[in-house]
N, C-alpha and C. Protein backbone atom coordinates (compact mmCIF):
# COMPACT_ATOMS: atom_id res chain seq x y z
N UNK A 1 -64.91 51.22 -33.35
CA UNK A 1 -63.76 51.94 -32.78
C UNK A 1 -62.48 51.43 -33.42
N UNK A 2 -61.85 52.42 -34.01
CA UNK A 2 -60.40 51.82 -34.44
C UNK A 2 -59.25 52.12 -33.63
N UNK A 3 -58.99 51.02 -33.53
CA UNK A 3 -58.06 50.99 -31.92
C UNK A 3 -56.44 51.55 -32.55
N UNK A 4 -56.45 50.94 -33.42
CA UNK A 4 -54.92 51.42 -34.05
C UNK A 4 -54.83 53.32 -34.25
N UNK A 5 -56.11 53.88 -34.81
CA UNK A 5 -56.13 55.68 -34.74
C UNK A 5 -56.30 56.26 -33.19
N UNK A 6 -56.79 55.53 -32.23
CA UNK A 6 -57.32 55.69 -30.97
C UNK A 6 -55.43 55.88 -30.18
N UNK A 7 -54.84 55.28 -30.77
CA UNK A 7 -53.32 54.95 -30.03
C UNK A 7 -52.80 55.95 -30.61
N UNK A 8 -53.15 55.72 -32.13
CA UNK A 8 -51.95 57.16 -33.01
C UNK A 8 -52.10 58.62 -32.28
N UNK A 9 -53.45 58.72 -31.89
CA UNK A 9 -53.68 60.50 -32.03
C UNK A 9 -53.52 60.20 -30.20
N UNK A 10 -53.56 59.39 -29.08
CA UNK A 10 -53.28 59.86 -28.09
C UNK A 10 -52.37 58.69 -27.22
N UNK A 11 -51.47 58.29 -27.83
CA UNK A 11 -50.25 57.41 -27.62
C UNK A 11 -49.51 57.83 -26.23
N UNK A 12 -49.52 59.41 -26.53
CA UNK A 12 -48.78 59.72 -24.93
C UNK A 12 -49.67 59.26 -23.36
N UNK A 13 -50.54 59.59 -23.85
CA UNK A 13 -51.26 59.14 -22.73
C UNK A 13 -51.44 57.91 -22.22
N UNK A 14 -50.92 56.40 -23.12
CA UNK A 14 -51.17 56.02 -22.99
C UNK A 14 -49.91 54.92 -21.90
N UNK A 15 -49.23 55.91 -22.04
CA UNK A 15 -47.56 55.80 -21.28
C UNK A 15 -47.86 56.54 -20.02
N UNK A 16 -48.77 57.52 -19.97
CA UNK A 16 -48.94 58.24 -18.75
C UNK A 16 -49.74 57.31 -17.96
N UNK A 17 -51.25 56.57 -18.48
CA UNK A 17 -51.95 55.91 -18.21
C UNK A 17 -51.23 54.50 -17.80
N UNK A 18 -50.14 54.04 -18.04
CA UNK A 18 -49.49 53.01 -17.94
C UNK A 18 -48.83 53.43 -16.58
N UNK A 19 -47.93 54.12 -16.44
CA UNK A 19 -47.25 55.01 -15.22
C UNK A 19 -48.31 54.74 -14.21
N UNK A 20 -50.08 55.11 -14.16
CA UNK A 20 -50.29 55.35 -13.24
C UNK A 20 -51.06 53.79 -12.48
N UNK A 21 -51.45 53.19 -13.85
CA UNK A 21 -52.21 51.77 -13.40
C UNK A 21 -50.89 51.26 -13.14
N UNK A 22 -50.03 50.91 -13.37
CA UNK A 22 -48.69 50.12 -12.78
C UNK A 22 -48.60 50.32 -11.60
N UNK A 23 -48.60 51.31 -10.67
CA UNK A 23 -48.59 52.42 -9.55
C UNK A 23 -49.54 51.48 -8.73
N UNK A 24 -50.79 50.84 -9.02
CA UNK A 24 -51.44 50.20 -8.03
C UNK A 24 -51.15 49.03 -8.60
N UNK A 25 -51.82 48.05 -9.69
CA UNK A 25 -50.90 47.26 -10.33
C UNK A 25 -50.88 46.79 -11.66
N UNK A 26 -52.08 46.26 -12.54
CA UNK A 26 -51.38 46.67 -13.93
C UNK A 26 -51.04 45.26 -14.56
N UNK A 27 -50.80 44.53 -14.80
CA UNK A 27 -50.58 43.39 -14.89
C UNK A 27 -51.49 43.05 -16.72
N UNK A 28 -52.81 43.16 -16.23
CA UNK A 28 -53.47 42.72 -17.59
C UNK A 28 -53.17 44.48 -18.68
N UNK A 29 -53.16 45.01 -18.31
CA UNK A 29 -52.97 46.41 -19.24
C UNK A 29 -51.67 46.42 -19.36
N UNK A 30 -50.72 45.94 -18.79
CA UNK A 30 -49.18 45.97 -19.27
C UNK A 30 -49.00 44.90 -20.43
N UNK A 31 -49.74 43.98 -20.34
CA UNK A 31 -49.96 42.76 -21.54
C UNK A 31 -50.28 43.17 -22.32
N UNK A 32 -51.86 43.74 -22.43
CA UNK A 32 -52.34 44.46 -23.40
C UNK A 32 -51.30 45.13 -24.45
N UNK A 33 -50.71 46.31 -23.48
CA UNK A 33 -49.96 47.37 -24.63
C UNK A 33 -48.64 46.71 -25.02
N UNK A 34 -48.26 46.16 -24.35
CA UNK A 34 -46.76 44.79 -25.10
C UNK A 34 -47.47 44.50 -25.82
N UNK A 35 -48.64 43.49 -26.20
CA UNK A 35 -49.30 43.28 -27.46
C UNK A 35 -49.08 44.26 -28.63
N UNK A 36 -50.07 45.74 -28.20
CA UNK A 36 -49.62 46.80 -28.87
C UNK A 36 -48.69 47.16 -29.58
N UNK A 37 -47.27 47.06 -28.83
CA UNK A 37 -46.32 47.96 -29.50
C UNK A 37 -45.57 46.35 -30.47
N UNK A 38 -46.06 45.63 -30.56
CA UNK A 38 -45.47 44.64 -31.46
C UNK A 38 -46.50 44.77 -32.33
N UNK A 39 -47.56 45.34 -32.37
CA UNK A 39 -47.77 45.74 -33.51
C UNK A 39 -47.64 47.36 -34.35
N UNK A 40 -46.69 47.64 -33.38
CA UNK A 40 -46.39 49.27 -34.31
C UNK A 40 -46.96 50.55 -33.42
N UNK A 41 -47.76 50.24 -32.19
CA UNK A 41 -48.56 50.77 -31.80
C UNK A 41 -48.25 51.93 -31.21
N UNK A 42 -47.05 51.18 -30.54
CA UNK A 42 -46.50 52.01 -29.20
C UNK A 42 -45.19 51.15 -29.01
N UNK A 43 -44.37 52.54 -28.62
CA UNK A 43 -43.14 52.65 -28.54
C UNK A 43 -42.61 51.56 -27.33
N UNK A 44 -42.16 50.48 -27.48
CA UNK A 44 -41.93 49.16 -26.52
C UNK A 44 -41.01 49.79 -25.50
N UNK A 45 -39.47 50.28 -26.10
CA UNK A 45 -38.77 50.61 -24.59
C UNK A 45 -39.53 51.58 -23.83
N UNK A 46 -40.16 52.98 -24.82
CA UNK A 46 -40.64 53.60 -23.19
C UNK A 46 -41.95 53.10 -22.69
N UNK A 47 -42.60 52.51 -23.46
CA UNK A 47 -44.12 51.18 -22.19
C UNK A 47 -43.37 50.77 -21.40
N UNK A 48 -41.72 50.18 -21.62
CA UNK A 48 -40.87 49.45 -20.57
C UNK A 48 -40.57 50.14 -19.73
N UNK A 49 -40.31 51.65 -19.74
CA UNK A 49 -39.61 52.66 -18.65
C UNK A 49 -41.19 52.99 -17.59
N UNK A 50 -42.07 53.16 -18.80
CA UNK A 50 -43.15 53.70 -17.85
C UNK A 50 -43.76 52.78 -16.90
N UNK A 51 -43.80 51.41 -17.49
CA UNK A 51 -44.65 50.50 -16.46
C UNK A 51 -42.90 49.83 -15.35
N UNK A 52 -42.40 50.13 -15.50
CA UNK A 52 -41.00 49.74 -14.40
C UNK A 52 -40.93 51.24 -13.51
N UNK A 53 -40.89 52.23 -13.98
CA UNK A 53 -41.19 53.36 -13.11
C UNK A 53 -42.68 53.57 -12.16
N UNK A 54 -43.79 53.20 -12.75
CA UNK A 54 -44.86 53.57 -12.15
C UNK A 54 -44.85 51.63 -10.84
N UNK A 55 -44.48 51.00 -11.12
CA UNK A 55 -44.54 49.86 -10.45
C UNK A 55 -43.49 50.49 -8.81
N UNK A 56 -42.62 50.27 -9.67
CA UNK A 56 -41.25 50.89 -8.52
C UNK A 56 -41.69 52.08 -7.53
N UNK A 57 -42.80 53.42 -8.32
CA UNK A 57 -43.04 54.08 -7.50
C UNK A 57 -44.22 54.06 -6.56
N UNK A 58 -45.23 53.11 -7.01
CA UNK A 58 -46.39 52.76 -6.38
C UNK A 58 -45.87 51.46 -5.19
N UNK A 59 -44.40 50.54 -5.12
CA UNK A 59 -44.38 50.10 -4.18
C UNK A 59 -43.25 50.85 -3.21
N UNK A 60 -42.94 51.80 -3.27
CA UNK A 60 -41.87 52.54 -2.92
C UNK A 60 -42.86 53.32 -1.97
N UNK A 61 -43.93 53.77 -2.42
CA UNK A 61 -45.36 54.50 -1.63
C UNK A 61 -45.92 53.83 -0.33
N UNK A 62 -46.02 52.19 -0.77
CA UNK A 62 -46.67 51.70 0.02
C UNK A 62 -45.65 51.17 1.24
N UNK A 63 -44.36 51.21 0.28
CA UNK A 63 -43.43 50.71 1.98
C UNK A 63 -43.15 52.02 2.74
N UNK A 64 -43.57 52.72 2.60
CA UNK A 64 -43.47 54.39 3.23
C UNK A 64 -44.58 54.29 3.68
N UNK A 65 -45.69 54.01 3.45
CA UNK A 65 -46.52 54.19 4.42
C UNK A 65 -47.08 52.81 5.83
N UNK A 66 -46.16 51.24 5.14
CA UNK A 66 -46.15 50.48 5.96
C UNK A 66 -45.19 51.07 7.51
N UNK A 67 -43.92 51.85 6.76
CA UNK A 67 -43.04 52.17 7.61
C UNK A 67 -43.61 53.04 8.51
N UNK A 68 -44.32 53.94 8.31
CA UNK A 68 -44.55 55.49 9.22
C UNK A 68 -45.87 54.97 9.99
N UNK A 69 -47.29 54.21 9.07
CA UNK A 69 -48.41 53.81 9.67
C UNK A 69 -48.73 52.81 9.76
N UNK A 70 -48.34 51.46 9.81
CA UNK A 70 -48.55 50.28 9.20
C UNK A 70 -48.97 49.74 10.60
N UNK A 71 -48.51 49.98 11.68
CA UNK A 71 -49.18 49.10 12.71
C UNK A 71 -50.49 49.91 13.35
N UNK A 72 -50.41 51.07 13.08
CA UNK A 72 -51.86 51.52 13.27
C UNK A 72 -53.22 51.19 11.95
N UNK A 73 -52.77 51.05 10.74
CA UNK A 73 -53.05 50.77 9.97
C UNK A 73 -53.79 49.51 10.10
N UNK A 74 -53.27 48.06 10.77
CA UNK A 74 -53.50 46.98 10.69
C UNK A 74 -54.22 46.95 11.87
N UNK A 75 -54.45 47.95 13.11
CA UNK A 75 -55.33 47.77 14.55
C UNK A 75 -56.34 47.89 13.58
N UNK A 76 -56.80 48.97 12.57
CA UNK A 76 -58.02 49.20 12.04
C UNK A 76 -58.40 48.36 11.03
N UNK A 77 -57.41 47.88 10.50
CA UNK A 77 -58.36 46.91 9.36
C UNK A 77 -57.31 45.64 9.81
N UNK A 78 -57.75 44.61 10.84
CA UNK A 78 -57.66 43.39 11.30
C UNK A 78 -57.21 42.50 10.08
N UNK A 79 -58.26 42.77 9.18
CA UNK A 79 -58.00 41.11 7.99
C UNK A 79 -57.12 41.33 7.45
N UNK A 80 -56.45 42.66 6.94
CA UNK A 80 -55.43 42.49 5.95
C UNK A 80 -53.77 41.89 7.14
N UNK A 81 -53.93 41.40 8.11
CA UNK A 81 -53.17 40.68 9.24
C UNK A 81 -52.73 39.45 8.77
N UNK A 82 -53.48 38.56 8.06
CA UNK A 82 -53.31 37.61 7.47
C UNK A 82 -52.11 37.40 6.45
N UNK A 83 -52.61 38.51 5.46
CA UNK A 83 -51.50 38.25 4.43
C UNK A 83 -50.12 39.08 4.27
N UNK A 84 -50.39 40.07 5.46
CA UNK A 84 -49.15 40.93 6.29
C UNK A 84 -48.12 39.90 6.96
N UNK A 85 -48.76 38.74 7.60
CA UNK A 85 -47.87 37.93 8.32
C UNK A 85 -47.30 36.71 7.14
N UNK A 86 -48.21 36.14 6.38
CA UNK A 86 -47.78 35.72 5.12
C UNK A 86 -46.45 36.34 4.37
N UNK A 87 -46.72 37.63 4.29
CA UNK A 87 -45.69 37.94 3.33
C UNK A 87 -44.25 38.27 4.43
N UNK A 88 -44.37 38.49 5.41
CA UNK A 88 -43.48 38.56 6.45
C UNK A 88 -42.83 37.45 6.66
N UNK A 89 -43.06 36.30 6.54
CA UNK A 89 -42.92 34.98 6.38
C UNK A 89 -42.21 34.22 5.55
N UNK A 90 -42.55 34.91 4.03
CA UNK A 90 -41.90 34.91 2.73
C UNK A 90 -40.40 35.73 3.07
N UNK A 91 -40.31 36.75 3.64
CA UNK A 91 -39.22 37.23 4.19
C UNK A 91 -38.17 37.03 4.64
N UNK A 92 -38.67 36.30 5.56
CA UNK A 92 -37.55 35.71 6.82
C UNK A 92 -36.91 34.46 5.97
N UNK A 93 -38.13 33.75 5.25
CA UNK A 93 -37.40 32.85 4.44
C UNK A 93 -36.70 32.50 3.24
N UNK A 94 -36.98 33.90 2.24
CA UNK A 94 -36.32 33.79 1.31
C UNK A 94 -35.80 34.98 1.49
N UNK A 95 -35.92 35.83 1.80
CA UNK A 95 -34.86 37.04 1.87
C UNK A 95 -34.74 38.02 0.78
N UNK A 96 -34.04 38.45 -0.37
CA UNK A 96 -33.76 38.79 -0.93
C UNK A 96 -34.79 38.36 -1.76
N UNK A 97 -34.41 36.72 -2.21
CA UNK A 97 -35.19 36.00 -3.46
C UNK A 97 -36.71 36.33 -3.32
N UNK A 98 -37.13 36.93 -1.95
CA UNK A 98 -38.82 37.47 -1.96
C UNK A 98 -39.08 38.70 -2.17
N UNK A 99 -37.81 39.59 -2.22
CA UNK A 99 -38.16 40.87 -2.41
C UNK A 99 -38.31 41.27 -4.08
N UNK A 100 -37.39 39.96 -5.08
CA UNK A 100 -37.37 40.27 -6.32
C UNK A 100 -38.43 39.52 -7.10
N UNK A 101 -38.97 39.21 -6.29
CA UNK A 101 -40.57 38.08 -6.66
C UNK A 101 -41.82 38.47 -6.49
N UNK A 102 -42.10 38.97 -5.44
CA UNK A 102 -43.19 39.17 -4.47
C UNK A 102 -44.67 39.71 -5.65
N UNK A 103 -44.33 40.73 -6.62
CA UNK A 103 -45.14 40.91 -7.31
C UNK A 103 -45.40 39.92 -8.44
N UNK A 104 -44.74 38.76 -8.41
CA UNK A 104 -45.26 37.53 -9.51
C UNK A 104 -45.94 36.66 -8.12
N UNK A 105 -46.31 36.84 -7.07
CA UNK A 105 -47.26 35.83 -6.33
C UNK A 105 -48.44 36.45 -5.96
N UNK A 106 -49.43 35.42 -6.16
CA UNK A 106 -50.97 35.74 -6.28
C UNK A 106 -51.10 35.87 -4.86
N UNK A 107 -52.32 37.48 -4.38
CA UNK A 107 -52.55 36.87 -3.24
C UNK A 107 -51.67 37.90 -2.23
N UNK A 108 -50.60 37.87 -2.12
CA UNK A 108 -49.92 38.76 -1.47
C UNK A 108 -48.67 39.63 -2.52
N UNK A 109 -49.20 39.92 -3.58
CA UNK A 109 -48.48 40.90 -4.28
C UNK A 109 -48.88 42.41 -3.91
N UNK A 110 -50.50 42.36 -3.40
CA UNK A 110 -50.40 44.53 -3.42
C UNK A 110 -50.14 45.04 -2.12
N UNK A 111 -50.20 43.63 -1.15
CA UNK A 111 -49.73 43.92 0.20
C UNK A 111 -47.93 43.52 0.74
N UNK A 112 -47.50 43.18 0.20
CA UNK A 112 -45.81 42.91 0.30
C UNK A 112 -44.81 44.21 1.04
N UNK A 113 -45.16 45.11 -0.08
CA UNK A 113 -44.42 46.29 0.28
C UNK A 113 -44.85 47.12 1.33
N UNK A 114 -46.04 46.78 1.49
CA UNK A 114 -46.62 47.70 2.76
C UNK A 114 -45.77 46.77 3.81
N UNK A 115 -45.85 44.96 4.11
CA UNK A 115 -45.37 44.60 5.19
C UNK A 115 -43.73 44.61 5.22
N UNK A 116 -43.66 44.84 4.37
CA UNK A 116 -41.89 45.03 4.22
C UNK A 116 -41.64 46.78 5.09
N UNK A 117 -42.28 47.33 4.76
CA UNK A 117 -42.48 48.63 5.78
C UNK A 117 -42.13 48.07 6.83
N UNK A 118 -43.06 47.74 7.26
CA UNK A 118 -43.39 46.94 8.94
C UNK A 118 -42.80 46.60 9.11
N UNK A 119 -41.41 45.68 8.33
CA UNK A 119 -40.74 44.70 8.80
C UNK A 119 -39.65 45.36 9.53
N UNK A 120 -38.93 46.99 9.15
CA UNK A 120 -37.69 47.49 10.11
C UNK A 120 -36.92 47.38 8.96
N UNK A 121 -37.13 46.62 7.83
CA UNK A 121 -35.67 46.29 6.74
C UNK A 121 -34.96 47.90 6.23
N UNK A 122 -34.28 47.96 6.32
CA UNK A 122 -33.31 49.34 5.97
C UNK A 122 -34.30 50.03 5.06
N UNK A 123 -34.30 50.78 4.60
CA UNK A 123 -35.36 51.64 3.35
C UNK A 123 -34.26 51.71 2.02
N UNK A 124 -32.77 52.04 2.42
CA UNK A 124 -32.36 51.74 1.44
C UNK A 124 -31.89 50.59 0.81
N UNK A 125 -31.58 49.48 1.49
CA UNK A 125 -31.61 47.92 0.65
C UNK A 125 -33.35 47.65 -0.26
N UNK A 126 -34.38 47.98 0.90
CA UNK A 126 -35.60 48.33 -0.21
C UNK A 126 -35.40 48.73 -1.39
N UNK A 127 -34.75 50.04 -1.31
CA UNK A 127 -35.15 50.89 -2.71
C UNK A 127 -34.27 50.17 -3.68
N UNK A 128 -33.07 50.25 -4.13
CA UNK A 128 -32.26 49.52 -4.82
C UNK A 128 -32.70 47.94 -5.09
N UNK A 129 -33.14 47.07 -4.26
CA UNK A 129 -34.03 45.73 -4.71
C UNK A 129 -35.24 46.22 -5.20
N UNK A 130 -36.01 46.87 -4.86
CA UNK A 130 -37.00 47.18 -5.66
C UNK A 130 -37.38 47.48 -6.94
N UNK A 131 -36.49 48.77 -7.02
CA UNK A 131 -36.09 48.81 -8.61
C UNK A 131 -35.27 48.12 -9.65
N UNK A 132 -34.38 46.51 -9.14
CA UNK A 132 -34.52 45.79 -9.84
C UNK A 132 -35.92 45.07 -10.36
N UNK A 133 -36.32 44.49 -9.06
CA UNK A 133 -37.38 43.82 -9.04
C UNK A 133 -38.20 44.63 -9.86
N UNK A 134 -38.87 46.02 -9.89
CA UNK A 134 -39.89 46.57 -10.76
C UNK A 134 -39.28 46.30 -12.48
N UNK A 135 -37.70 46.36 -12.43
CA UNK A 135 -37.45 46.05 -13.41
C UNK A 135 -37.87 44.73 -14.13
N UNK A 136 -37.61 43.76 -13.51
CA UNK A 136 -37.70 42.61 -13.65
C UNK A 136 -39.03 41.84 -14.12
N UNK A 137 -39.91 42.55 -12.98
CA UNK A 137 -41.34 42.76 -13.70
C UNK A 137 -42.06 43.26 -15.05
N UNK A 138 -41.65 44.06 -14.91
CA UNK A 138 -42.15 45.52 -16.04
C UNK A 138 -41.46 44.53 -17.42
N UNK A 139 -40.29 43.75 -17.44
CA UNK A 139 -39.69 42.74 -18.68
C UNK A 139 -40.80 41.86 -18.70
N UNK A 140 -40.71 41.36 -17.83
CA UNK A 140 -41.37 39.96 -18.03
C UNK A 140 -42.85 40.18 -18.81
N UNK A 141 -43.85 41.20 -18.23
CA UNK A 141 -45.00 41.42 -18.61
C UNK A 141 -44.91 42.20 -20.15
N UNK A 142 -44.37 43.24 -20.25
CA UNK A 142 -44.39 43.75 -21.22
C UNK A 142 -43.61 42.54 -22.59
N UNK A 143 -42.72 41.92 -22.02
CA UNK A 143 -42.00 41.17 -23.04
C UNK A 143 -43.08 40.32 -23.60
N UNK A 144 -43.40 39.84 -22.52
CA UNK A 144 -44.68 38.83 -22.67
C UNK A 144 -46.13 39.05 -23.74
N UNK A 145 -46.10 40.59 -23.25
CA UNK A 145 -47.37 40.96 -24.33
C UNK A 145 -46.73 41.25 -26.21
N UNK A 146 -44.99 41.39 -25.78
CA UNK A 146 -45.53 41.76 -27.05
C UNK A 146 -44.71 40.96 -28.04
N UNK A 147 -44.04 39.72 -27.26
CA UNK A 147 -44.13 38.38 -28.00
C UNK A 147 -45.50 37.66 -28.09
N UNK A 148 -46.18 38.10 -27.42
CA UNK A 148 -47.80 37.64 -28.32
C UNK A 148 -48.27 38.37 -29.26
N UNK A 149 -47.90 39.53 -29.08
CA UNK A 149 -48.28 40.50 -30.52
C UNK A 149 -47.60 39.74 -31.50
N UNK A 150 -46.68 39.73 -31.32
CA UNK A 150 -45.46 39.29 -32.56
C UNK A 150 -46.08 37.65 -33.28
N UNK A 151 -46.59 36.96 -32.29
CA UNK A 151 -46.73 35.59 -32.62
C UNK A 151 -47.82 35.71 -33.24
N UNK A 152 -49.09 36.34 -32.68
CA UNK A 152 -50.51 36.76 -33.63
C UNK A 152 -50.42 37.22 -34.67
N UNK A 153 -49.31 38.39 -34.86
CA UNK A 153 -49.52 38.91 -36.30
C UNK A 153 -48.66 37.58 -37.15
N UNK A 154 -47.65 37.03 -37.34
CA UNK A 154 -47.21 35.80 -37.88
C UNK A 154 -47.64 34.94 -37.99
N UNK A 155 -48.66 34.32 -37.05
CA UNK A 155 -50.40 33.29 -37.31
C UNK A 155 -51.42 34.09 -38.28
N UNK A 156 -51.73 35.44 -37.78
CA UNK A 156 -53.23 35.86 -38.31
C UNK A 156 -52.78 36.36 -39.18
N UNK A 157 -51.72 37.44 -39.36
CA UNK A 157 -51.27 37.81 -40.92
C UNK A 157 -52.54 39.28 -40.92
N UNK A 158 -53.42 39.30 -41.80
CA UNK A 158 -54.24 40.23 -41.95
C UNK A 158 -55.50 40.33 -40.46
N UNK A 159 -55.77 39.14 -40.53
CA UNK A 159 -56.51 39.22 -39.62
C UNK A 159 -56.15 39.39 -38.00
N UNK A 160 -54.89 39.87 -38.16
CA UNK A 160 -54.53 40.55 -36.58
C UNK A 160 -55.38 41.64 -36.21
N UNK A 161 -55.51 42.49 -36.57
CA UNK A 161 -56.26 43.80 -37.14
C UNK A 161 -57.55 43.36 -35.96
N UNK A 162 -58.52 42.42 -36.23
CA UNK A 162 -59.44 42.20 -35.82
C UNK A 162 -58.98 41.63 -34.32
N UNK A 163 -58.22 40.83 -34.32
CA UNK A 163 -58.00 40.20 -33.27
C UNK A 163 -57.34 41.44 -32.01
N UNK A 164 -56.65 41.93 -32.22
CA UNK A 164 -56.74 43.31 -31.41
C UNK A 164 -57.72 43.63 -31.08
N UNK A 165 -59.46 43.59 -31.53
CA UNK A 165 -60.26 44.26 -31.44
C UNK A 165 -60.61 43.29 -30.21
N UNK A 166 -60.77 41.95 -30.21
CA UNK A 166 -61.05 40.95 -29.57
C UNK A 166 -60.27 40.98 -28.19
N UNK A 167 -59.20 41.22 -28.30
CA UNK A 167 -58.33 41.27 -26.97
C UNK A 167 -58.65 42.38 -26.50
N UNK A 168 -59.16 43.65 -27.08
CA UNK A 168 -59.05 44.87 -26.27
C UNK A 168 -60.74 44.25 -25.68
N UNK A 169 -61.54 44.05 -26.16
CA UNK A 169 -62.88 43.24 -25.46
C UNK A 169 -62.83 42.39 -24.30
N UNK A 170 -61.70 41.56 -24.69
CA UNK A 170 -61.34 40.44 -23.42
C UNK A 170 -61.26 41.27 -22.24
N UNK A 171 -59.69 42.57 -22.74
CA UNK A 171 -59.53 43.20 -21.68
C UNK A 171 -60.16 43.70 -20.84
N UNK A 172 -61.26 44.40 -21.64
CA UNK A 172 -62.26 45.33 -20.72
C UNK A 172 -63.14 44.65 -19.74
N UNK A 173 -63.53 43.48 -20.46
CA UNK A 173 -64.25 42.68 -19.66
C UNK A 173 -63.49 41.88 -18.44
N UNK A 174 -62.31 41.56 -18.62
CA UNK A 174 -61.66 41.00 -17.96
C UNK A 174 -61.51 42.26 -16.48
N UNK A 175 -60.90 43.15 -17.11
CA UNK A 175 -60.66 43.97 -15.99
C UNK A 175 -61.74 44.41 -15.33
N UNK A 176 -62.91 44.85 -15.58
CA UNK A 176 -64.57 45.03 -15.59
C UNK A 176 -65.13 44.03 -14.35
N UNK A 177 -64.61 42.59 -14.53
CA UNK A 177 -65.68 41.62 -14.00
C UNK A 177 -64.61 42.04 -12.65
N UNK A 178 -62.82 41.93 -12.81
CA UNK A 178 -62.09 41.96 -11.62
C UNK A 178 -62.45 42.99 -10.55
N UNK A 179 -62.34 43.99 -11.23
CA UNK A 179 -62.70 45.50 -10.42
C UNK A 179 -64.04 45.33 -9.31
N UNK A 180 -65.20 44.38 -9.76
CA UNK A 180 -66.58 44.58 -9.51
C UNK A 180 -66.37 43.59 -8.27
N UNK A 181 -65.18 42.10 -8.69
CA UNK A 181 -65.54 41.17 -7.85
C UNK A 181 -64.75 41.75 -6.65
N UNK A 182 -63.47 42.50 -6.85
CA UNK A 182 -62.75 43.06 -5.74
C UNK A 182 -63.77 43.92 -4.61
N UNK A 183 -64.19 44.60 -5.30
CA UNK A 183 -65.76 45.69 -4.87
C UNK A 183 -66.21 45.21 -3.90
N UNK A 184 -66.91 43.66 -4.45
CA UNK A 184 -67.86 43.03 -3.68
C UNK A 184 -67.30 42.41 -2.34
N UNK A 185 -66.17 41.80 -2.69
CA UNK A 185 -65.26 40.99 -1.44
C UNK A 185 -64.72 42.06 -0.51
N UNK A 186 -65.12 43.41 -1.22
CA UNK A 186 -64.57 44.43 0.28
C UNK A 186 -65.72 44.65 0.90
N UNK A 187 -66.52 45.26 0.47
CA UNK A 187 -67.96 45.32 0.95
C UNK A 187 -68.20 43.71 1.78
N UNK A 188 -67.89 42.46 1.33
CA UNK A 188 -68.54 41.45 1.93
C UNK A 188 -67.70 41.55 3.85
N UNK A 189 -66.34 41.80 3.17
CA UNK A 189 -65.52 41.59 4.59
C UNK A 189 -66.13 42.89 5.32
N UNK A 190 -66.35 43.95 4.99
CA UNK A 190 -66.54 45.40 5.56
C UNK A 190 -67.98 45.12 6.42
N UNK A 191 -69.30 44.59 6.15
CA UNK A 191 -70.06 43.69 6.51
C UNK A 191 -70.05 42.78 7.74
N UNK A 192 -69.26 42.18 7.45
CA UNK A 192 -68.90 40.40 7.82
C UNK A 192 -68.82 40.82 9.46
N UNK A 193 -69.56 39.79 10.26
CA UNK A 193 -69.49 40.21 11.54
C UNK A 193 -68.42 39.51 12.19
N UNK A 194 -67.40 40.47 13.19
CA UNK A 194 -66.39 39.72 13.60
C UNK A 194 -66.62 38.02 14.26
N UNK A 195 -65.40 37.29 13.73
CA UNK A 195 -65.47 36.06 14.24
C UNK A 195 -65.16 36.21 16.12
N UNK A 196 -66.33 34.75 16.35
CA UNK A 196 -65.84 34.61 18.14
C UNK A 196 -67.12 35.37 18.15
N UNK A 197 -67.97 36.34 17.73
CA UNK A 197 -69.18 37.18 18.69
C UNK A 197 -70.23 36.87 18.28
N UNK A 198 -71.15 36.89 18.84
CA UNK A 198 -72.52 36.27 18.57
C UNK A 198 -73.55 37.19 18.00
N UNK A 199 -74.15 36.31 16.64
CA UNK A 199 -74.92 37.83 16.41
C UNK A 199 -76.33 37.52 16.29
N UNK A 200 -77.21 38.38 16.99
CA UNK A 200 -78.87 37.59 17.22
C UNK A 200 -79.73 37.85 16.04
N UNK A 201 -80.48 36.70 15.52
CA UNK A 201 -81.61 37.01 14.38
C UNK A 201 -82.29 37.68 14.74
């Protein structure tokens, strides 16, 4: 597979495809294509517009629906209570400095904006911090991937070429094993018999 003709002939998509994995979250594929466009691949400012737009609008979604359903939401699924009150927590105590962070912490990054719903905070101080913050993000990751592009091709020289091939492998697998283990840990909790009740062999 030649990954460099694979980008040429459907490049747009791959800004659309960025838009929409950012939207839930995106993180290792925003690296990826920063890699990319330091090597010629793809166009760096708009990967930057698309993964800062699709971030901004996928948490803009979820504090709309923390706001309208979020406490009926949490009667039905109990566990995600944990890291609802966690990130509520992060709130009260950093304020601001948690709203422009929240997606660089492990753990309670895809649930933040839903409890920020919950929390009553204005919708419009949300939106305006948010879209720094998506900004802020969408730099950091994309910058990140494609000052590693930049640094690989200046180490490997010719043999970047290949090494692209290697990272897009990492990727798949990387994202591959994540997807499967997420799978399993929902299924395990979905399972899992409530704590406190007794359950007979």
């Amino acid at each position: 597979m030649d990954v460099q003709e694979l980008i040429r002939h459907h490049g747009l998509w791959v800004y659309v495809f960025t838009f929409i994995w950012t939207f839930f979250e995106g993180e290792t594929f925003v690296l990826f294509c920063g890699f990319a466009a330091a090597q010629g691949l793809l166009n760096a400012p708009l990967l930057l517009i698309s993964a800062w737009l699709g971030s901004f609008a996928g948490d803009q979604f979820y504090f709309w629906v923390g706001r309208h359903f979020g406490l009926m939401l949490l009667e039905r699924r109990p566990f995600w209570r944990a890291r609802v009150d966690t990130a509520l927590a992060w709130l009260r105590r950093f304020d601001i400095g948690f709203i422009l962070s929240f997606r660089f912490i492990y753990g309670i990054r895809n649930i933040s904006s839903f409890a920020l719903g919950i929390s009553g905070i204005d919708w419009r101080r949300f939106l305006y911090l948010n879209l720094i913050a998506a900004g802020l993000w969408a730099v950091a990751f994309v910058g990140a991937g494609y000052l590693f592009g930049q640094a690989s091709e200046a180490v490997l020289g010719d043999l970047a070429t290949q090494f692209r091939l290697v990272a897009l492998g990492v990727f798949v697998l990387v994202v591959g094993s994540a997807s499967l283990a997420l799978l399993w840990h929902r299924r395990r909790r979905q399972i899992a018999p409530p704590q406190g009740r007794r359950v007979d062999s």
